[in-house]
C-alpha atoms as a PDB file:
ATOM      1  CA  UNK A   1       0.000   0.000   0.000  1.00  0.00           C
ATOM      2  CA  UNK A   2       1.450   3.841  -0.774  1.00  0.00           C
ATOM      3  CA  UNK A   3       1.725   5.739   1.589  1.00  0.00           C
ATOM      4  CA  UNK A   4      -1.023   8.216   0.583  1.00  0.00           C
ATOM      5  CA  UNK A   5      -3.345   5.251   0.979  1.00  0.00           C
ATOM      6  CA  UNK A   6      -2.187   4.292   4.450  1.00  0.00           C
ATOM      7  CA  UNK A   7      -2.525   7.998   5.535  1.00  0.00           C
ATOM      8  CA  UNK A   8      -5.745   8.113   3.976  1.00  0.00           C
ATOM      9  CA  UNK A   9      -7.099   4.561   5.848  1.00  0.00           C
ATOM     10  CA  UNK A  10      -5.428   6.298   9.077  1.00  0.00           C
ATOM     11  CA  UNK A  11      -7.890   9.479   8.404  1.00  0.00           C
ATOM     12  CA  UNK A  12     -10.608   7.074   7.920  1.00  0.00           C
ATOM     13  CA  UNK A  13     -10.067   4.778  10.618  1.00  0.00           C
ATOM     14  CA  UNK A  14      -8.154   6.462  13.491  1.00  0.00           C
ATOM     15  CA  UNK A  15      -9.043   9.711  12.777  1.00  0.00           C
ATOM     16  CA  UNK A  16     -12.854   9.224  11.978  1.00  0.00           C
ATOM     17  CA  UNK A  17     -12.598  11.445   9.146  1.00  0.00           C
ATOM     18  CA  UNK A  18     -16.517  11.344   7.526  1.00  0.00           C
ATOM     19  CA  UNK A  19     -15.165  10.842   4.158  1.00  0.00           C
ATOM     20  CA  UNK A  20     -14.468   7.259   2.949  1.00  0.00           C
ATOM     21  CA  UNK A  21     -10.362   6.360   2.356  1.00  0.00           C
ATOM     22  CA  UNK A  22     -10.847   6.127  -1.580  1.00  0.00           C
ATOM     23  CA  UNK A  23     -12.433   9.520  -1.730  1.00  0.00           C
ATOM     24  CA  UNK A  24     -10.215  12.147   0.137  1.00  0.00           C
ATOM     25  CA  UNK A  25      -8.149  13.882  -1.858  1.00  0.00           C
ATOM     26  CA  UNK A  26      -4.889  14.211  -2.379  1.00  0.00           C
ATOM     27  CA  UNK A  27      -4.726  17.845  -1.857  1.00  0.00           C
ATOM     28  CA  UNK A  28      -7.505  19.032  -0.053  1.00  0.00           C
ATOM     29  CA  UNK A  29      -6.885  20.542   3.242  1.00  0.00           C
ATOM     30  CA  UNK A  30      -6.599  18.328   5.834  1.00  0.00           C
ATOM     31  CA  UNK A  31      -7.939  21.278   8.090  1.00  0.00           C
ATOM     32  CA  UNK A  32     -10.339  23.155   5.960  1.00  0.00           C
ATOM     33  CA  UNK A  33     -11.884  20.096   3.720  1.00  0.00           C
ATOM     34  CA  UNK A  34     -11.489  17.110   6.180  1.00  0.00           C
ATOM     35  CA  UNK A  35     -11.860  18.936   9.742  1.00  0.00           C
ATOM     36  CA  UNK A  36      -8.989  17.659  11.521  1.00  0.00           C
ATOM     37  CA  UNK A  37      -8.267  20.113  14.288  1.00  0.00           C
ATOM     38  CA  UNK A  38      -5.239  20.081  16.576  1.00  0.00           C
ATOM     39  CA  UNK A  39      -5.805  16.840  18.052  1.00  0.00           C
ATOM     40  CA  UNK A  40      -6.747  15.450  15.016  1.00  0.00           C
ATOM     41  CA  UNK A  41      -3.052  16.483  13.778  1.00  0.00           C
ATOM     42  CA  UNK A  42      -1.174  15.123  16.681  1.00  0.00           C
ATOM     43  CA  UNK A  43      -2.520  11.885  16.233  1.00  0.00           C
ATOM     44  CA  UNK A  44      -1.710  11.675  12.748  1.00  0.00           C
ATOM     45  CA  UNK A  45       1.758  12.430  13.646  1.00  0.00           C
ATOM     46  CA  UNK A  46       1.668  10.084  15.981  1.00  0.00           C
ATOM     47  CA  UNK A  47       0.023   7.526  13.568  1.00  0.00           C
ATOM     48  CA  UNK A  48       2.691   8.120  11.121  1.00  0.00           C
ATOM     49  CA  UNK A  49       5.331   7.643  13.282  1.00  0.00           C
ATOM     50  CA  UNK A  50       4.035   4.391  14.091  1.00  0.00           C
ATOM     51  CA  UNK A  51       2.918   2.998  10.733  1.00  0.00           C
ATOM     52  CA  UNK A  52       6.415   4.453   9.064  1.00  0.00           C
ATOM     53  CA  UNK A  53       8.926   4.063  11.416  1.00  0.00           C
ATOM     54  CA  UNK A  54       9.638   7.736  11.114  1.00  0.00           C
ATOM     55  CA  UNK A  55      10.669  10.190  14.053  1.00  0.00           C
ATOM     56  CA  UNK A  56       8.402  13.641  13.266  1.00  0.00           C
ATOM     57  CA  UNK A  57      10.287  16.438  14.662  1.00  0.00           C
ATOM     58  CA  UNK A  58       9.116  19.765  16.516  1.00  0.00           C
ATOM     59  CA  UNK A  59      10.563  21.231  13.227  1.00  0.00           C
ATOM     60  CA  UNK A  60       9.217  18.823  10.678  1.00  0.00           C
ATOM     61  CA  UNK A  61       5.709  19.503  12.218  1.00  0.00           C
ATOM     62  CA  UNK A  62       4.517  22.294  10.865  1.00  0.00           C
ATOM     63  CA  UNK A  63       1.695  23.418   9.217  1.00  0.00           C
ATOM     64  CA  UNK A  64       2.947  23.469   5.756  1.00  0.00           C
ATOM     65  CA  UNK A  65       4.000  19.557   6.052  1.00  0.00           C
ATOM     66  CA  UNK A  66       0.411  18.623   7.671  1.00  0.00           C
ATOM     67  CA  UNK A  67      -1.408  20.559   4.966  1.00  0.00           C
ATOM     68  CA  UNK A  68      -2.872  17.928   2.915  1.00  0.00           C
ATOM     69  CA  UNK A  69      -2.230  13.850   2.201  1.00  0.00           C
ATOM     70  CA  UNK A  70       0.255  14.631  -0.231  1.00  0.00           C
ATOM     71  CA  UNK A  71       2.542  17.266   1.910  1.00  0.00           C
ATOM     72  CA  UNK A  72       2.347  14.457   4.777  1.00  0.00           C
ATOM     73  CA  UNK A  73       3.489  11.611   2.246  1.00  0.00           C
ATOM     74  CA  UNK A  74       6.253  14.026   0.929  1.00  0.00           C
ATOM     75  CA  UNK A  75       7.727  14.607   4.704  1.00  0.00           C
ATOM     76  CA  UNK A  76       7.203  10.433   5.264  1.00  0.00           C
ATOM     77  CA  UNK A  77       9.416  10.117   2.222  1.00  0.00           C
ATOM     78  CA  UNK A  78      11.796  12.580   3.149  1.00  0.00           C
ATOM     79  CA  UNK A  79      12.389  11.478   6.789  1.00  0.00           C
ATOM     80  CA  UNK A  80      12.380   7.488   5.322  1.00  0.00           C
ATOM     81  CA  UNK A  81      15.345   8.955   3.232  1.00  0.00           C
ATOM     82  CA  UNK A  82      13.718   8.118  -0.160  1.00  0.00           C
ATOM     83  CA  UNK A  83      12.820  10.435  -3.072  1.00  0.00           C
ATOM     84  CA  UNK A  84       9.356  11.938  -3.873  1.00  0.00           C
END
């Protein structure tokens, strides 16, 4: 599985996002479209930490890296060390 479709089955499922895993978007807002609000973010750090085996720093938390599905797949790959 990608990891855009593991982070969207994590919205889905952990994150009880209304919108089924096939149909969220790749770049819709994670805040604005899909309603996650602070909490919601910190537990899709945390989620991604977990599912990737990827340490999400202070730094690499930001709100330009948790903006949509895509931005959040782009850090994963970064901090796994492998090009987007």
């Amino acid at each position: 599985m990608s990891i855009e479709n593991t982070i969207r089955k994590i919205m889905e499922t952990d994150l009880f996002v209304e919108t089924p895993a096939d149909q969220i978007d790749l770049d819709g807002s994670l805040r604005n479209v899909y309603g996650l609000d602070s909490l919601g973010f910190v537990e899709l750090r945390v989620q991604c930490e977990d599912q990737f085996g990827v340490q999400i720093s202070d730094e690499d938390f930001t709100p330009e890296a948790f903006q949509s599905v895509r931005t959040v797949a782009d850090l994963v790959r970064r901090l796994q060390g492998v090009a987007a």
